[in-house]
C-alpha atoms as a PDB file:
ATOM      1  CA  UNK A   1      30.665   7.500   4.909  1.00  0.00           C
ATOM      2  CA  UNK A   2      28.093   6.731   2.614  1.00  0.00           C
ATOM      3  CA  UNK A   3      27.198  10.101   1.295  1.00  0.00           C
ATOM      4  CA  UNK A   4      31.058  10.049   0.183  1.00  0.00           C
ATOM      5  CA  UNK A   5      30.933   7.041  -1.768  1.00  0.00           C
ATOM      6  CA  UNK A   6      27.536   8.240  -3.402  1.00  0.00           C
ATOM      7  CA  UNK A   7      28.067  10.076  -6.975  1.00  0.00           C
ATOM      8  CA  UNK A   8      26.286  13.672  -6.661  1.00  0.00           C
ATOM      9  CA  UNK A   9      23.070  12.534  -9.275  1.00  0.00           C
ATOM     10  CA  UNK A  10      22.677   9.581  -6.899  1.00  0.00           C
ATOM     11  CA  UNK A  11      23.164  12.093  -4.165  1.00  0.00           C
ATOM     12  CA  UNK A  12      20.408  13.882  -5.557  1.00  0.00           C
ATOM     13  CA  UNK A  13      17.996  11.162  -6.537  1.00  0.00           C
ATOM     14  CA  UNK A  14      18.431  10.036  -2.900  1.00  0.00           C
ATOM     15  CA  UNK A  15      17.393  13.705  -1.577  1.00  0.00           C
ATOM     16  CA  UNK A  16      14.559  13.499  -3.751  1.00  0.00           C
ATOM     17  CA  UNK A  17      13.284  10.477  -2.541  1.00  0.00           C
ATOM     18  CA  UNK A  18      13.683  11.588   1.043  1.00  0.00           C
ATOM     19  CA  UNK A  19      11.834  14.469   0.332  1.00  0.00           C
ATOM     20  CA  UNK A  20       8.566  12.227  -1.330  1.00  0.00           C
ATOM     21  CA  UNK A  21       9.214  10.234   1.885  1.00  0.00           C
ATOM     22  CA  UNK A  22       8.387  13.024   3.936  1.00  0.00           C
ATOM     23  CA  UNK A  23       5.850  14.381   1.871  1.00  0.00           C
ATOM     24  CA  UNK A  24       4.099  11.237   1.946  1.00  0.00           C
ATOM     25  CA  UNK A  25       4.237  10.595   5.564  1.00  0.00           C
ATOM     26  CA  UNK A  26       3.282  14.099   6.710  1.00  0.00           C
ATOM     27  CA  UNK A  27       0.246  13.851   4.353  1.00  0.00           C
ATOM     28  CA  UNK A  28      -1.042  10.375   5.206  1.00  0.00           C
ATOM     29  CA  UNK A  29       0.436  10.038   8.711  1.00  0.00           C
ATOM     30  CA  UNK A  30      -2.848  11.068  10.528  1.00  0.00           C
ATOM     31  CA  UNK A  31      -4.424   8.511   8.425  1.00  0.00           C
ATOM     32  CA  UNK A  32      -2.559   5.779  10.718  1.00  0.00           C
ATOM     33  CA  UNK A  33      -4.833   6.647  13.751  1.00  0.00           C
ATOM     34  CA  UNK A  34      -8.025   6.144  11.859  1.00  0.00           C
ATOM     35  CA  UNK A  35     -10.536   3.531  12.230  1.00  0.00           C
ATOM     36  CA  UNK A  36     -12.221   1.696   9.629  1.00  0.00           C
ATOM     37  CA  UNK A  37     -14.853   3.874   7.489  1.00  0.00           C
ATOM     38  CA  UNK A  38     -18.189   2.398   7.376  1.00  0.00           C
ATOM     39  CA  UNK A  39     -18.529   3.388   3.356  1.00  0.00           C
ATOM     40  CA  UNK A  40     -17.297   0.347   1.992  1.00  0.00           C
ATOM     41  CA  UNK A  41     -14.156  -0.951   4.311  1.00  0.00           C
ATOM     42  CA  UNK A  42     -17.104  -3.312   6.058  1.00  0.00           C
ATOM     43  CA  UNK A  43     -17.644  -4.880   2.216  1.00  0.00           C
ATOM     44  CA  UNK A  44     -13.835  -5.019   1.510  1.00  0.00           C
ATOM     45  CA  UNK A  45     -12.253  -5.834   5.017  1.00  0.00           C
ATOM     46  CA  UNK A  46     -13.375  -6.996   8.077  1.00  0.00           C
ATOM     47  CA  UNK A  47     -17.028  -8.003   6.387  1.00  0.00           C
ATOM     48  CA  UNK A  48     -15.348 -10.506   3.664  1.00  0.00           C
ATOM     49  CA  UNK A  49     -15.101 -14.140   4.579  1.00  0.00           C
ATOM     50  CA  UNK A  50     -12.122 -14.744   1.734  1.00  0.00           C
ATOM     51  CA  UNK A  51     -10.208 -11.519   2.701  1.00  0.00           C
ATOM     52  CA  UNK A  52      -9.939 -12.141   6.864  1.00  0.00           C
ATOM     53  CA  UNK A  53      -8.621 -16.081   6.403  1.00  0.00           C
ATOM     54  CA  UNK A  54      -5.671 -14.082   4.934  1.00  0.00           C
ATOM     55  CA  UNK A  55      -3.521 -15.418   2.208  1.00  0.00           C
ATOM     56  CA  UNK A  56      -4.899 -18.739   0.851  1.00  0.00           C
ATOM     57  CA  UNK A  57      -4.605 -20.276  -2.598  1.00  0.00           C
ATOM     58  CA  UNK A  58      -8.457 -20.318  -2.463  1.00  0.00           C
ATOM     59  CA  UNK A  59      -8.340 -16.736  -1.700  1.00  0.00           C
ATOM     60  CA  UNK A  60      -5.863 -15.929  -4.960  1.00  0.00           C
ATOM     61  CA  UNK A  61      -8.113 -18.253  -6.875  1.00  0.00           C
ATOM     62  CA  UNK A  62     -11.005 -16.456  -5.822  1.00  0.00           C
ATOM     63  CA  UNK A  63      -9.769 -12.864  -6.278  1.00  0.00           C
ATOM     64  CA  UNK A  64      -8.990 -13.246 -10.120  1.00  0.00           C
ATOM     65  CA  UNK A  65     -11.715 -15.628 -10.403  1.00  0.00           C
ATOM     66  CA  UNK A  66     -14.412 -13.040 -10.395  1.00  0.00           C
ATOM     67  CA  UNK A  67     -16.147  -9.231  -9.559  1.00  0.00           C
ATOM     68  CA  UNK A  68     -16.649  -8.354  -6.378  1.00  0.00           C
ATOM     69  CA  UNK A  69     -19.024  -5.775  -5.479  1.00  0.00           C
ATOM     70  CA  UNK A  70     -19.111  -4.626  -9.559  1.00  0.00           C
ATOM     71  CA  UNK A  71     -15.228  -4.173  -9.199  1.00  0.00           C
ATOM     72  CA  UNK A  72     -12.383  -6.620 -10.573  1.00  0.00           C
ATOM     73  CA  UNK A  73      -9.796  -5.721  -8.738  1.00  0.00           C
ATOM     74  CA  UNK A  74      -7.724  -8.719  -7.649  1.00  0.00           C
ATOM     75  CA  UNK A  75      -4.459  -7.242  -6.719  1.00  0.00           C
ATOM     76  CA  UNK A  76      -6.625  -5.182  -4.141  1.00  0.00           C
ATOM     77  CA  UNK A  77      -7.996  -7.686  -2.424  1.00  0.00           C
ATOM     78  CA  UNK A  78      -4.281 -10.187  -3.006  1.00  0.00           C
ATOM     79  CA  UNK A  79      -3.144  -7.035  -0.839  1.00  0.00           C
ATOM     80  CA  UNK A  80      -6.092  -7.312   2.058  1.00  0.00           C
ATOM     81  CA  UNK A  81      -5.307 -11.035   2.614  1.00  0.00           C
ATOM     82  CA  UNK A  82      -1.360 -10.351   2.636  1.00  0.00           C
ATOM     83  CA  UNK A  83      -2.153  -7.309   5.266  1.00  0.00           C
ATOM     84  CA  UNK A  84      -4.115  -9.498   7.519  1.00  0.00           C
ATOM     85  CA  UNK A  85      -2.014 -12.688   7.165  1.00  0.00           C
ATOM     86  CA  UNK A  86       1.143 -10.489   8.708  1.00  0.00           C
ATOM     87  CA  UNK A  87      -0.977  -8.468  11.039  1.00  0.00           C
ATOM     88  CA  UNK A  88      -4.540  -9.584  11.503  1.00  0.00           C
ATOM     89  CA  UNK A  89      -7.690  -7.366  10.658  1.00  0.00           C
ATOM     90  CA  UNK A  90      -6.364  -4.094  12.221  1.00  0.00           C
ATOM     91  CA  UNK A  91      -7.285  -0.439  10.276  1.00  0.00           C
ATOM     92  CA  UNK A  92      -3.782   0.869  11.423  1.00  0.00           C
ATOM     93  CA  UNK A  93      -2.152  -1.553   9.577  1.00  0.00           C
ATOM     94  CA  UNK A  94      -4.361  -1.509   6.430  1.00  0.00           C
ATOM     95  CA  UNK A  95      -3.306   2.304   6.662  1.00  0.00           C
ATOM     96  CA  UNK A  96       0.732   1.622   6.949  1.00  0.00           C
ATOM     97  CA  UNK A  97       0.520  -0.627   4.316  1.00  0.00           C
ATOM     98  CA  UNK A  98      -1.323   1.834   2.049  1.00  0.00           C
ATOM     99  CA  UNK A  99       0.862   5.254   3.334  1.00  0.00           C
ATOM    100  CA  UNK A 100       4.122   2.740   2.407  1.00  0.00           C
ATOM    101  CA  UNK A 101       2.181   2.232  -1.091  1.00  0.00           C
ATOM    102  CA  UNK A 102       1.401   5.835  -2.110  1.00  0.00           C
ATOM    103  CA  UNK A 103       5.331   6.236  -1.180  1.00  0.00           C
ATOM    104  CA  UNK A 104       6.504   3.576  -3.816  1.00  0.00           C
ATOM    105  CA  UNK A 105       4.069   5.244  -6.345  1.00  0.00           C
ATOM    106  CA  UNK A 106       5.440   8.710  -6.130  1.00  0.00           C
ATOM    107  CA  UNK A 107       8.971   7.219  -6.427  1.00  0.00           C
ATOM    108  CA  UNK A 108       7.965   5.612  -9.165  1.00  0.00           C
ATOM    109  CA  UNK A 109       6.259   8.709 -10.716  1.00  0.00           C
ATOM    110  CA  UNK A 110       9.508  10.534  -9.677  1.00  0.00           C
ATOM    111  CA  UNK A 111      11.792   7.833 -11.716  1.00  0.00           C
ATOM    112  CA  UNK A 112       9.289   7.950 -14.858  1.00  0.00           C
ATOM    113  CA  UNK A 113       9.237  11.613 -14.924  1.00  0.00           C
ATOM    114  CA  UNK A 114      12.831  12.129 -15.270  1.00  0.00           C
ATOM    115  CA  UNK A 115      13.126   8.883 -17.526  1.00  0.00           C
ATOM    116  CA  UNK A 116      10.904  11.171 -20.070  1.00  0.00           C
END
């Protein structure tokens, strides 16, 4: 029912989507069963006082307030806290969140790329 209603460009953006979709999960998927790394996860993650208390308004404060580790990357770390506010300090889910992450990125690579 719905593929009748759709016009055939939004027929085919939809296909192409589905396709990144699978792309993405058949290249990240094994990712999902992966533990933390000990390269710099410990320093980012499960190590970071600010990051496991999950989403705080001391924690936003303190993510744009300053560098961390010689990086400024606040968004980053806005997006640790969110991850273990909904589902604690668990790898798998730091890995869904980032597999569902590359996905939005290569639809929105896809969307720019035909835009120009």
């Amino acid at each position: 029912m719905v593929s009748v209603l759709l016009k055939p460009e939004s027929k085919r953006l939809l296909l192409h989507c589905l396709l990144l979709l699978g792309l993405t999960v058949c290249i990240y998927f094994p990712a999902l069963s992966h533990h933390f790394v000990n390269f710099d996860d410990p320093e980012y993650t499960f190590n970071e006082v600010m990051v496991t208390q999950g989403l705080t308004w001391d924690g936003v404060y303190w993510s744009f307030s300053d560098y961390h580790y010689f990086n400024y990357h606040p968004l980053t770390w806005l997006s640790y806290m969110l991850d273990v506010e909904l589902f604690g300090v668990s790898a798998s889910a730091f890995h869904s969140v980032n597999l569902i992450l590359h996905f939005v990125c290569a639809v929105a690579v896809y969307f720019v790329s035909i835009v120009c």
